[in-house]
Structure formats: C-alpha cells, structure tokens
N, C-alpha and C. Protein backbone atom coordinates (compact mmCIF):
# COMPACT_ATOMS: atom_id res chain seq x y z
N UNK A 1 -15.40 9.13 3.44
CA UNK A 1 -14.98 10.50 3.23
C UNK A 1 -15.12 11.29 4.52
N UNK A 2 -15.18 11.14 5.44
CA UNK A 2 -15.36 11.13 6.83
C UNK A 2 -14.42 12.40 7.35
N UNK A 3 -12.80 12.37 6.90
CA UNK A 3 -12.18 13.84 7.38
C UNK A 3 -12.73 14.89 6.30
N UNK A 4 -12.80 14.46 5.11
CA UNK A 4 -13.36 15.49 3.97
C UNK A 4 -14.64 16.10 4.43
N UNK A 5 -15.46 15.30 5.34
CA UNK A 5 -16.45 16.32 6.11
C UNK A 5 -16.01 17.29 7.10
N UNK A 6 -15.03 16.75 7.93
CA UNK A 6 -14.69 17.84 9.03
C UNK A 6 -14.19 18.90 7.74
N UNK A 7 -13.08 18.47 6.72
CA UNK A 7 -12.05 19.53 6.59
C UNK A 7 -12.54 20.70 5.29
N UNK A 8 -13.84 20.03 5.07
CA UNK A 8 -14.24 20.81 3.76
C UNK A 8 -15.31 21.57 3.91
N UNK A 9 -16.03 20.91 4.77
CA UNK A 9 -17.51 21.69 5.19
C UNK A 9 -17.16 23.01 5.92
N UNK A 10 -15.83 23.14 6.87
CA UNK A 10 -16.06 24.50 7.61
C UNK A 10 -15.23 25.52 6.31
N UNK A 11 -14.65 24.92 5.46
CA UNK A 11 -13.58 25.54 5.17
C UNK A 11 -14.88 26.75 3.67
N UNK A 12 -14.43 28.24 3.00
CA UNK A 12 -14.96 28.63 2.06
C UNK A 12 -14.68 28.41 0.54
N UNK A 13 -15.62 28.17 -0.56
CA UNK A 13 -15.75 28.02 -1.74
C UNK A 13 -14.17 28.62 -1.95
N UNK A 14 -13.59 30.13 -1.53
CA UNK A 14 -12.15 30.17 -1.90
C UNK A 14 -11.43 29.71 -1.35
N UNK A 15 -11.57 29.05 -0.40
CA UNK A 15 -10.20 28.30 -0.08
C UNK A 15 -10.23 26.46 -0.35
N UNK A 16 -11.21 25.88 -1.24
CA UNK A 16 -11.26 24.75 -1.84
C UNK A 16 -10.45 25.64 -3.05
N UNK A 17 -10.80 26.74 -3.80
CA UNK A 17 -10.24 27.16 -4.85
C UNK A 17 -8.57 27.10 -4.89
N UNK A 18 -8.30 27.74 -3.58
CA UNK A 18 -6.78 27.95 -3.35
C UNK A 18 -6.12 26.58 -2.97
N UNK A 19 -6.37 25.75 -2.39
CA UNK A 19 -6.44 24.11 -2.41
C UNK A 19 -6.08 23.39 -3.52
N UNK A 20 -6.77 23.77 -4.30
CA UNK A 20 -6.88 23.10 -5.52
C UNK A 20 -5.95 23.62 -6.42
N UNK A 21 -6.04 25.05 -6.53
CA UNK A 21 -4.78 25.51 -7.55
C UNK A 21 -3.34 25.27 -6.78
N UNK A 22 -3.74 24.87 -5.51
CA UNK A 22 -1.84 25.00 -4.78
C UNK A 22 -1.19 23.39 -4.53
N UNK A 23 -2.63 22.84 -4.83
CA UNK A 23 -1.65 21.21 -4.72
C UNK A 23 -1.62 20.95 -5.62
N UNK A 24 -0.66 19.41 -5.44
CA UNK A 24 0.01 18.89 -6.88
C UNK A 24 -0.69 17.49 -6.80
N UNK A 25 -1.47 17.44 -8.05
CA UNK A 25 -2.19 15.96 -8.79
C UNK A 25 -0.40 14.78 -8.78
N UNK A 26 -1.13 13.37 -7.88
CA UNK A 26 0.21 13.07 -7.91
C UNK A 26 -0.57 11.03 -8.01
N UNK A 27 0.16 10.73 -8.75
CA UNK A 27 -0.50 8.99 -8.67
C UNK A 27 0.43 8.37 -7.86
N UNK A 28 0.11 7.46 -7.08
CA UNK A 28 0.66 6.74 -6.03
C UNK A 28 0.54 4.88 -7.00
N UNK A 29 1.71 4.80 -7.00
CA UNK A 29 1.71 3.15 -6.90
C UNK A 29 1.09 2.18 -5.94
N UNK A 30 0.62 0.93 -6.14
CA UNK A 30 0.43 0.44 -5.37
C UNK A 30 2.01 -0.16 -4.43
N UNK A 31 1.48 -0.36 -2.92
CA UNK A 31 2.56 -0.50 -2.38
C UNK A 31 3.54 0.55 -1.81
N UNK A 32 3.50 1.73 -2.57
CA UNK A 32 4.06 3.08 -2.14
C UNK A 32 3.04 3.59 -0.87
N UNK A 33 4.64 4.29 -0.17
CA UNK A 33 3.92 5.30 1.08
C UNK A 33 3.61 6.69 0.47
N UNK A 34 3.33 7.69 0.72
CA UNK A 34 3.13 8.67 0.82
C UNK A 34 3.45 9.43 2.49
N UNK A 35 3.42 8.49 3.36
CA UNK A 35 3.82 9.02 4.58
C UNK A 35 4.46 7.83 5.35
N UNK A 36 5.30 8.19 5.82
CA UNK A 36 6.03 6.93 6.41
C UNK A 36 6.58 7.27 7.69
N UNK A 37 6.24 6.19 8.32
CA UNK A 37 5.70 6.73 10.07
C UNK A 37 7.33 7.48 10.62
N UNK A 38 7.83 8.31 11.12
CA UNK A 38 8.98 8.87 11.87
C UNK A 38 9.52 9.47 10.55
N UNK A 39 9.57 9.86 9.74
CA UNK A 39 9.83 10.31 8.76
C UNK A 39 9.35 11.97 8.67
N UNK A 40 10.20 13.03 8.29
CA UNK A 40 9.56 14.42 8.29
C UNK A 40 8.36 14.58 6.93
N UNK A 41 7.74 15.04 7.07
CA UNK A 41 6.43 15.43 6.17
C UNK A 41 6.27 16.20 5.96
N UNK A 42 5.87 16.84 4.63
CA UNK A 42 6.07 18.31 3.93
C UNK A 42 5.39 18.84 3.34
N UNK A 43 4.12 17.65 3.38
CA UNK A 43 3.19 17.96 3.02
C UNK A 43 1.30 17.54 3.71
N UNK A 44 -0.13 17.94 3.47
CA UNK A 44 -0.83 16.91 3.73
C UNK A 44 -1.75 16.25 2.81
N UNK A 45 -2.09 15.27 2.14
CA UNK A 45 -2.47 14.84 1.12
C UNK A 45 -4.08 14.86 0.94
N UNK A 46 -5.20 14.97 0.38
CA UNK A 46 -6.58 14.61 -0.30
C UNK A 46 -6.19 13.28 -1.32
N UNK A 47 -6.96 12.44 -0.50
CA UNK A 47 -7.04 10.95 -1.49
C UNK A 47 -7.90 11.26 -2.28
N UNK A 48 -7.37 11.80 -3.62
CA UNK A 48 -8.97 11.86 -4.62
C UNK A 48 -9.19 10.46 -5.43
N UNK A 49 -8.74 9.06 -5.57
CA UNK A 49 -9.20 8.23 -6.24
C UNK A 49 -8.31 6.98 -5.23
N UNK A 50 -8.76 5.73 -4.84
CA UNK A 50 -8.07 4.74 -4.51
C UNK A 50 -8.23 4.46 -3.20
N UNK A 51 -7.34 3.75 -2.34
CA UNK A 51 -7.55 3.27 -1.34
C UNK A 51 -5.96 3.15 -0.53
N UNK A 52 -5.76 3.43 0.24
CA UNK A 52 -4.68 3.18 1.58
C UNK A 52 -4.62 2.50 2.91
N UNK A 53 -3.78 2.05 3.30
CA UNK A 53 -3.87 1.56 4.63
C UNK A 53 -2.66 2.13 5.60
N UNK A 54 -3.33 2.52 6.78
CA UNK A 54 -2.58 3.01 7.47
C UNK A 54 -2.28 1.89 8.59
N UNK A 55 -0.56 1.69 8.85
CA UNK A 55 -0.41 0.74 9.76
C UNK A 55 1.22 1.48 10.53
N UNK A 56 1.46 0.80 11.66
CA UNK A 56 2.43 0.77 11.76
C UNK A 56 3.75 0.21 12.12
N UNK A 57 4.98 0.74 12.10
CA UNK A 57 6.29 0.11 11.86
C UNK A 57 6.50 -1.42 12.68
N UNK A 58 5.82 -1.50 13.61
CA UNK A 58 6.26 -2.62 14.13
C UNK A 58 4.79 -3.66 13.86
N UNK A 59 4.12 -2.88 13.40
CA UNK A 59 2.91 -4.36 13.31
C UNK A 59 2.19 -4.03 11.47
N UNK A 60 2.34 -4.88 11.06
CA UNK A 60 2.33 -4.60 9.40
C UNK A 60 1.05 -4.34 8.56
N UNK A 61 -0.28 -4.57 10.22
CA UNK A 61 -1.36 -4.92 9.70
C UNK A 61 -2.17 -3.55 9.49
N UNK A 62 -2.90 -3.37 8.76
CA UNK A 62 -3.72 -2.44 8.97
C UNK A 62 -4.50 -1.97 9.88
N UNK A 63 -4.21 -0.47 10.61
CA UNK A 63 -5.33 -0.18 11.55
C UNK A 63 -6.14 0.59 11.41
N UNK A 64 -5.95 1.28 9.68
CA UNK A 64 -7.74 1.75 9.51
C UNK A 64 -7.02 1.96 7.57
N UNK A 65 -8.79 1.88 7.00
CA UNK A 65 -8.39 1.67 5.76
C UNK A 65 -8.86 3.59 5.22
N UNK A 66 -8.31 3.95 4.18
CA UNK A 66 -8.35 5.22 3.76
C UNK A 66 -9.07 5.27 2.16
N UNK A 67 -10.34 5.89 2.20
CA UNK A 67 -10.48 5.98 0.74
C UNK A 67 -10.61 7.51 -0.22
N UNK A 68 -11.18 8.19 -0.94
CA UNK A 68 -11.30 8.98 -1.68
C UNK A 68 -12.21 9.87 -0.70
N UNK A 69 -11.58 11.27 -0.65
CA UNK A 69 -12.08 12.32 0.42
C UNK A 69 -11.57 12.47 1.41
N UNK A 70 -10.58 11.80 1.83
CA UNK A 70 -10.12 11.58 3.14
C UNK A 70 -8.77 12.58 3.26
N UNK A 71 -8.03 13.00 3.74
CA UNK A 71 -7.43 13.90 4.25
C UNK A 71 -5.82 12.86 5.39
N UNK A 72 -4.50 13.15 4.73
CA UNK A 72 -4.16 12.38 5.79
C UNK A 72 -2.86 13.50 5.58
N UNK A 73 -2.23 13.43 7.17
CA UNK A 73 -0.55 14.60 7.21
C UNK A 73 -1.02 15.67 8.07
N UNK A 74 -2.32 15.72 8.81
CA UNK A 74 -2.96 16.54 9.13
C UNK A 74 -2.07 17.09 10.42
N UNK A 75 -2.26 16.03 11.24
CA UNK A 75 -1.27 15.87 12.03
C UNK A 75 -0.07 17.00 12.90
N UNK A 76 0.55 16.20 11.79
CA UNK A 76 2.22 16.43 11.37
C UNK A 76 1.74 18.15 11.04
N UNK A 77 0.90 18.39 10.39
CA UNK A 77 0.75 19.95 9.80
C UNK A 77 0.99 20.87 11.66
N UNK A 78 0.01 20.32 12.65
CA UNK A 78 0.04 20.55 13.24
C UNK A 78 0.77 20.87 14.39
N UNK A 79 1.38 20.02 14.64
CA UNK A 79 2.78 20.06 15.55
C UNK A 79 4.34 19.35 14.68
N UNK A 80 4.02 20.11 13.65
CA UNK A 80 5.27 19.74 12.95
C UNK A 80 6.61 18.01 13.18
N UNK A 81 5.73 17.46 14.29
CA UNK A 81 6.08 16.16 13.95
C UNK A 81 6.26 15.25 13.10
N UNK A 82 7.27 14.18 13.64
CA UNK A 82 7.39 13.03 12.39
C UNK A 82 5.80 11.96 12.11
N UNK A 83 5.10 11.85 11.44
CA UNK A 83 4.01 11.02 11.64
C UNK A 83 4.20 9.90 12.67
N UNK A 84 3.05 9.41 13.26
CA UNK A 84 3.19 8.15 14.40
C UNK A 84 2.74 6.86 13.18
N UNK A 85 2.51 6.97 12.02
CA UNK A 85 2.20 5.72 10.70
C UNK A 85 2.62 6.23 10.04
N UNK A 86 2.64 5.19 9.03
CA UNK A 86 2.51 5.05 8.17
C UNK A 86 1.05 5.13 6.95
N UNK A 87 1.15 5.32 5.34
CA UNK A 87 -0.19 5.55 5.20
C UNK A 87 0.65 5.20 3.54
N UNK A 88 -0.20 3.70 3.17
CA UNK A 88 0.82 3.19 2.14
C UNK A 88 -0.59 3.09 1.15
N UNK A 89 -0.52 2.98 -0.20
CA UNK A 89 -1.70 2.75 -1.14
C UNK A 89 -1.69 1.11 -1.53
N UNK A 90 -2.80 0.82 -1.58
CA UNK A 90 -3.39 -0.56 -0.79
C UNK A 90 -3.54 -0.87 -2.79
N UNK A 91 -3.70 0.15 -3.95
CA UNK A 91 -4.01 -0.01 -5.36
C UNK A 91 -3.48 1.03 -5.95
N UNK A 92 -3.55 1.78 -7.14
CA UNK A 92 -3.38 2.39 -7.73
C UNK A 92 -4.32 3.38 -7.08
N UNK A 93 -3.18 4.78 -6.93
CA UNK A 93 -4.42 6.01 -6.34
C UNK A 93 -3.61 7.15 -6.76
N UNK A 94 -4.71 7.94 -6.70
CA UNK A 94 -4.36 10.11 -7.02
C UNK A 94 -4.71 10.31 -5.59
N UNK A 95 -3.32 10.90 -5.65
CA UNK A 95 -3.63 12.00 -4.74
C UNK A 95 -3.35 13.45 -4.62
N UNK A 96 -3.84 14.74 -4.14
CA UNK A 96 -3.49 15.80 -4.60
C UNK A 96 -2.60 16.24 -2.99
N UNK A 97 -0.95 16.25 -3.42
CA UNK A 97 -0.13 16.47 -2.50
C UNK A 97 -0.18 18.42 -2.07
N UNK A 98 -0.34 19.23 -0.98
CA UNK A 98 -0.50 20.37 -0.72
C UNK A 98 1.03 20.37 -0.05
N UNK A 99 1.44 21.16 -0.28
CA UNK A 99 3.40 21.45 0.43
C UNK A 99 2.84 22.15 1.54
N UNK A 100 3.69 21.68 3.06
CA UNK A 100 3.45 22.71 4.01
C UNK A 100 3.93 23.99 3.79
N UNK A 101 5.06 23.87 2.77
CA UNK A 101 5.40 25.30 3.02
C UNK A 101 4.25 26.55 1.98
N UNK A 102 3.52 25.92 1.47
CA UNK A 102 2.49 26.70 0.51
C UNK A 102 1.51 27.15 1.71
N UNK A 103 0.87 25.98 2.51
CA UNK A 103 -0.14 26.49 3.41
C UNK A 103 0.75 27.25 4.60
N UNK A 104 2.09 27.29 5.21
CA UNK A 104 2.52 28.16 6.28
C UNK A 104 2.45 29.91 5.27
N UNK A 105 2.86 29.68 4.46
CA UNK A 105 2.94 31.04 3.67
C UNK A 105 1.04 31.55 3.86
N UNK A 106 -0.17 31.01 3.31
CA UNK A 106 -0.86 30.92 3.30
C UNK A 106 -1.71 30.98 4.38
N UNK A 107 -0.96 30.39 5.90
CA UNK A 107 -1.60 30.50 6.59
C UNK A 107 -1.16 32.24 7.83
N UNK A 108 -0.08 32.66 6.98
CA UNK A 108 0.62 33.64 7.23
C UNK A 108 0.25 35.00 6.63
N UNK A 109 -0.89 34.73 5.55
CA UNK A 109 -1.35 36.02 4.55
C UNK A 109 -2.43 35.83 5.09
N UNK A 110 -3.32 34.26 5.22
CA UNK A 110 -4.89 35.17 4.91
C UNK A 110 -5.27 34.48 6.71
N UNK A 111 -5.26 34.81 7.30
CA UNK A 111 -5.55 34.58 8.81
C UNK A 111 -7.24 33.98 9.10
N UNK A 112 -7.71 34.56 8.40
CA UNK A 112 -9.56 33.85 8.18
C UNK A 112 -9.16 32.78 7.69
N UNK A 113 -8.42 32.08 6.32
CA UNK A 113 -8.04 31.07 6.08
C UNK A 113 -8.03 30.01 7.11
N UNK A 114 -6.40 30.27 7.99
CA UNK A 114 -6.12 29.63 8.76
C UNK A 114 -6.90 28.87 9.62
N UNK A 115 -7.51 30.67 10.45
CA UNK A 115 -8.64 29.92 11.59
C UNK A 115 -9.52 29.22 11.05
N UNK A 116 -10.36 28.90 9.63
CA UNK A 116 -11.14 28.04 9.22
C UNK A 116 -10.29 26.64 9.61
N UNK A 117 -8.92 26.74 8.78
CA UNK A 117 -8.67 25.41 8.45
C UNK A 117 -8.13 24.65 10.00
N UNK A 118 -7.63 25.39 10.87
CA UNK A 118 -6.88 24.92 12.19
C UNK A 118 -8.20 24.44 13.05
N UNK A 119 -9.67 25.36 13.00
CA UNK A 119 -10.83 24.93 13.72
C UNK A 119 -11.36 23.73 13.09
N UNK A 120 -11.46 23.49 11.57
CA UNK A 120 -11.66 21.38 11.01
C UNK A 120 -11.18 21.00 11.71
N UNK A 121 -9.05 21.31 11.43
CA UNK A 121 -8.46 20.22 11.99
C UNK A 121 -8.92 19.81 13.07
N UNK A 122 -9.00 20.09 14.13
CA UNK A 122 -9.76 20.77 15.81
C UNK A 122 -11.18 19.82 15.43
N UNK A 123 -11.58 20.17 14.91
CA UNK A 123 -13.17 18.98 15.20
C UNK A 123 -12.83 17.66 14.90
N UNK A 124 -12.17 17.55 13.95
CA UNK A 124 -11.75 16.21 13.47
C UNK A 124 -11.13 15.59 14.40
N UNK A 125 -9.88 16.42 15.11
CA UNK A 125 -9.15 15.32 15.97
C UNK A 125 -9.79 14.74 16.97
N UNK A 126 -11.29 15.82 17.71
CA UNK A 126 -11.42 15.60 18.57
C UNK A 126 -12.73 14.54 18.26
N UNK A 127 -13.37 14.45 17.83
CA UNK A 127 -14.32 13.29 16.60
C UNK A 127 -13.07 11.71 16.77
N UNK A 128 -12.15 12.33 16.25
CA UNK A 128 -11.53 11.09 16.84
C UNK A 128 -10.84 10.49 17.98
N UNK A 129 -10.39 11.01 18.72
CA UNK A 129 -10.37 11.06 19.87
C UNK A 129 -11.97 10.00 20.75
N UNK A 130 -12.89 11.15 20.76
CA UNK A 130 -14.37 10.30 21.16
C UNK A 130 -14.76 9.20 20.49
N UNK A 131 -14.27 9.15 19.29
CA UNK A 131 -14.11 7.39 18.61
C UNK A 131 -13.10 6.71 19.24
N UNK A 132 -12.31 7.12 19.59
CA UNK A 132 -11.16 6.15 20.42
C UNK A 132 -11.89 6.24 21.39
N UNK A 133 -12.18 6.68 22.72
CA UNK A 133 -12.73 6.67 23.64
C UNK A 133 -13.88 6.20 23.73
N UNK A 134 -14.69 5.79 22.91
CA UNK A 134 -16.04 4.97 22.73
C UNK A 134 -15.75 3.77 22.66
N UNK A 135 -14.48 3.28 21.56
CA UNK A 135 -14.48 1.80 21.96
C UNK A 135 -13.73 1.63 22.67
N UNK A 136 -12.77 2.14 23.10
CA UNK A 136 -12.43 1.89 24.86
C UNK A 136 -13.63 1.32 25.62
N UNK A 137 -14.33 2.20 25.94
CA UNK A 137 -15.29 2.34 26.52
C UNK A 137 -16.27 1.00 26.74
N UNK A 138 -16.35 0.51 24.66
CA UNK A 138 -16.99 -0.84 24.64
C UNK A 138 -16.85 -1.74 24.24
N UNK A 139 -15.38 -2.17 24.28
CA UNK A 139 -14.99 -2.93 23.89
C UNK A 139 -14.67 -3.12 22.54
N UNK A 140 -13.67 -3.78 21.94
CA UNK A 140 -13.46 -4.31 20.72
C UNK A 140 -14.51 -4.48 19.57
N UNK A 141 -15.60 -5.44 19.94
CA UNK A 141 -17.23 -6.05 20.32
C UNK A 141 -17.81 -5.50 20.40
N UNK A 142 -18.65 -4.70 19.65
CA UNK A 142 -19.79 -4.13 19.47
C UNK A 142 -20.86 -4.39 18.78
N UNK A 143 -22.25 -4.62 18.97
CA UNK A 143 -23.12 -4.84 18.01
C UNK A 143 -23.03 -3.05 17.33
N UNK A 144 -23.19 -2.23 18.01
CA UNK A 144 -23.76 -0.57 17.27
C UNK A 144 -22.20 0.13 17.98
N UNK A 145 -21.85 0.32 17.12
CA UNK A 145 -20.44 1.07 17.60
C UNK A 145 -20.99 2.82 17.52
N UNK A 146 -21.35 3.07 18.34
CA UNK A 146 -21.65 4.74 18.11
C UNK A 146 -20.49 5.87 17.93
N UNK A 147 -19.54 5.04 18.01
CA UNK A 147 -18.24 6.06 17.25
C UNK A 147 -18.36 6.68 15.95
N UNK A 148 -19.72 5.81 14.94
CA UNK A 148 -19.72 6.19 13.58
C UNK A 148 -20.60 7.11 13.76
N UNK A 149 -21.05 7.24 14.37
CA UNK A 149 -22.11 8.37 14.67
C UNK A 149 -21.44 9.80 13.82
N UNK A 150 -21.70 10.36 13.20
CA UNK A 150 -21.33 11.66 13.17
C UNK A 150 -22.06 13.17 13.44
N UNK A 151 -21.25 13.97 14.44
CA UNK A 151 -21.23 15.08 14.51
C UNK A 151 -22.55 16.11 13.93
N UNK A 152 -23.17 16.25 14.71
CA UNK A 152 -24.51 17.14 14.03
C UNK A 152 -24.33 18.35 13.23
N UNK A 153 -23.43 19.12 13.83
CA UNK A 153 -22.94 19.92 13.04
C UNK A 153 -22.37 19.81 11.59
N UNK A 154 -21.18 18.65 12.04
CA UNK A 154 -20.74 18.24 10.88
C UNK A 154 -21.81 17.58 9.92
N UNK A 155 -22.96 17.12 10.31
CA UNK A 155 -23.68 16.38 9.21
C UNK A 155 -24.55 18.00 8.49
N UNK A 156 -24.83 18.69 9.07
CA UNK A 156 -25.12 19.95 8.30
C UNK A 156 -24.01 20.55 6.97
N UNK A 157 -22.76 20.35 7.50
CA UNK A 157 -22.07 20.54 6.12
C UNK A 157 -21.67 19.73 4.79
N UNK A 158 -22.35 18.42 6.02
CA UNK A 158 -21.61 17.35 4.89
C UNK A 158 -21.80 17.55 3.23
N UNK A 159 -23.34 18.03 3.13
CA UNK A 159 -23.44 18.11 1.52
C UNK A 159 -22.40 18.96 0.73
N UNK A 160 -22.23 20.42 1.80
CA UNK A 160 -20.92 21.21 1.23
C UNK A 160 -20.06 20.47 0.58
N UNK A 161 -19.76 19.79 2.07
CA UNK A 161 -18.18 19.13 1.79
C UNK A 161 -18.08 18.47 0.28
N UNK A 162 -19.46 17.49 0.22
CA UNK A 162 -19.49 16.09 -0.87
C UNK A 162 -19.57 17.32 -2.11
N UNK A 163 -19.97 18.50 -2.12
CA UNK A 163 -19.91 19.17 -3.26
C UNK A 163 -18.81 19.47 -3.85
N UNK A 164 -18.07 20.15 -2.57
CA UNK A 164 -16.58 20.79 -2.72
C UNK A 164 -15.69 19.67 -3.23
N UNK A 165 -15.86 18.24 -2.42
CA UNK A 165 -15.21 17.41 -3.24
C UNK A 165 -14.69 17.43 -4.56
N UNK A 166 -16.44 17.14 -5.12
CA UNK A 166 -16.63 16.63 -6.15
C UNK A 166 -16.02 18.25 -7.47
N UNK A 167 -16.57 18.94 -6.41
CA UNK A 167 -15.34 20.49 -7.47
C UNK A 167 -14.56 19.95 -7.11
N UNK A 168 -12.96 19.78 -6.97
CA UNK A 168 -11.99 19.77 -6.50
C UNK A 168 -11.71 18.86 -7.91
N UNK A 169 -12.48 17.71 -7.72
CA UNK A 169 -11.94 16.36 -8.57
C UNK A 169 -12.23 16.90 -9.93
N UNK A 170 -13.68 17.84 -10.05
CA UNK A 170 -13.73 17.94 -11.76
C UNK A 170 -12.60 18.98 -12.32
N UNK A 171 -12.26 20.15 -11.57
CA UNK A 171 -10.91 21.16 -11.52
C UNK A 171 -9.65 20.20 -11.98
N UNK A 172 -9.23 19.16 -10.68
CA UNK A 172 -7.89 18.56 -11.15
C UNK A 172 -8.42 17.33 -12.36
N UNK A 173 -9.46 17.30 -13.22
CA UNK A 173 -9.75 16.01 -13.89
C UNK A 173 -9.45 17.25 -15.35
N UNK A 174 -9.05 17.92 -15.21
CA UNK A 174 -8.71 19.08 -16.65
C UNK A 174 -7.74 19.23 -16.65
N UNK A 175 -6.52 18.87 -15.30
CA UNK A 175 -5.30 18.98 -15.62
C UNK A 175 -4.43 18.41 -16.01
C-alpha cells in the first residue's frame, strides 16, 4: 500500500470524503487493463481489492506487482500524457475509478485540495525516483535494498493513510 501512504496521509478526512463520493466502484476482470500504455487516460484508479501487474508493450513481463491501496494514473493526471504501461489485473479486482475531469473541476474550486493532492503526488514520484536511483546505484543484487526504506515523514502518516483506507473501503462496501 506504499502510494496509499504518500497519497492519503497528506491528503484531509474531507477530501478522502470527496474521493470517495466522486469515484466509481468498478470490478476489473482478470486479464483486463484499466490503463494501457500510449493510450489517453481519464481517469486515476485506488486498487481497493486484488492484484495487477504493470508491464510494458514490448516486454510482457511484469515490472512491478500492484495490490490493494495503491494508487495508479497518477502520472498521466499530471502531465496529461498517454501512460508509459500498462497496468492489467493479474485476478479478479475493485477498483474505485476517479474521472479526471471530476478532480480538474475540483482541483479548480477548492485550491487547498489541490495543493494537498499535487504535494503526495510530488513525494511519491520523488520516493520513486530515489528507488530507481538506489538500485542503479546497487545493482540488480542486493542483500538490503534500501529503496524499501520509507520516508520518515511519510511513516508518521502512514497510520492516517491505513485508516483512511480502510474508511474509504467500509463507505464503498454499502454501495
């Protein structure tokens, strides 16, 4: 649940609220994308149950696996690009789809909103980023990969986050 810490911990109790009432509860087949790499995206998804693999177009294999909490389209939210993957469901999964055009409206009314949600995105990328750059750094081969390390800050919100989650899931488990 690893982006659900960057993206939930900075973000406030009302805007998990507005989250939650503005996306759409959606089940993914197994085998189905939800994002498909060069393709426009319209939305960014919360994996609330299941598992995904993100790979891409020319190599079929998986280069990182996605489970429940995780956050993917983030991206694309950002510089309105086509995704660089793909991000296909590996089993049967929910996910709660958010429309960009709900959060541009959204990020156009409540401006505290925004800057919460644009400063996650912003820790997260750069969290990953220094995970790319760590195993650069050490190779493939690692006994202690300190890329998993997480963020001090971020480990101060994490309980938020695992709370907000877990609201999120009991909210859409009534709908």
């Amino acid at each position: 649940m690893r982006s659900g810490l960057y993206l939930l911990g900075p973000l406030s109790d009302e805007d998990v609220e507005w989250i939650t009432g503005n996306g759409i509860k959606e089940t993914v087949a197994p085998g189905k994308s939800v994002i498909v790499e060069g393709e426009p995206l319209d939305a960014i998804f919360i994996i609330l149950d299941g598992s995904f693999d993100v790979h891409l177009r020319n190599d079929q294999r998986s280069v990182a696996d996605l489970h429940a909490g995780e956050f993917v389209g983030e991206i694309s939210l950002l510089d309105s690009r086509p995704p660089s993957a793909s991000v296909t469901a590996r089993e049967q999964s929910i996910v709660l789809r958010i429309p960009r055009s709900r959060l541009n409206t959204k990020f156009q009314t409540d401006t505290a909103f925004a800057a919460r949600m644009f400063r996650a995105i912003g820790t997260l990328l750069a969290q990953r980023l220094r995970q790319a750059n760590q195993k650069l750094m050490q190779g493939a081969a690692s006994e202690h990969d300190s890329a998993d390390d997480i963020d001090p800050d971020v480990l101060e919100a994490s309980a938020i986050a695992a709370t907000r989650f877990q609201l999120i899931l009991k909210k859409l488990s009534k709908s």
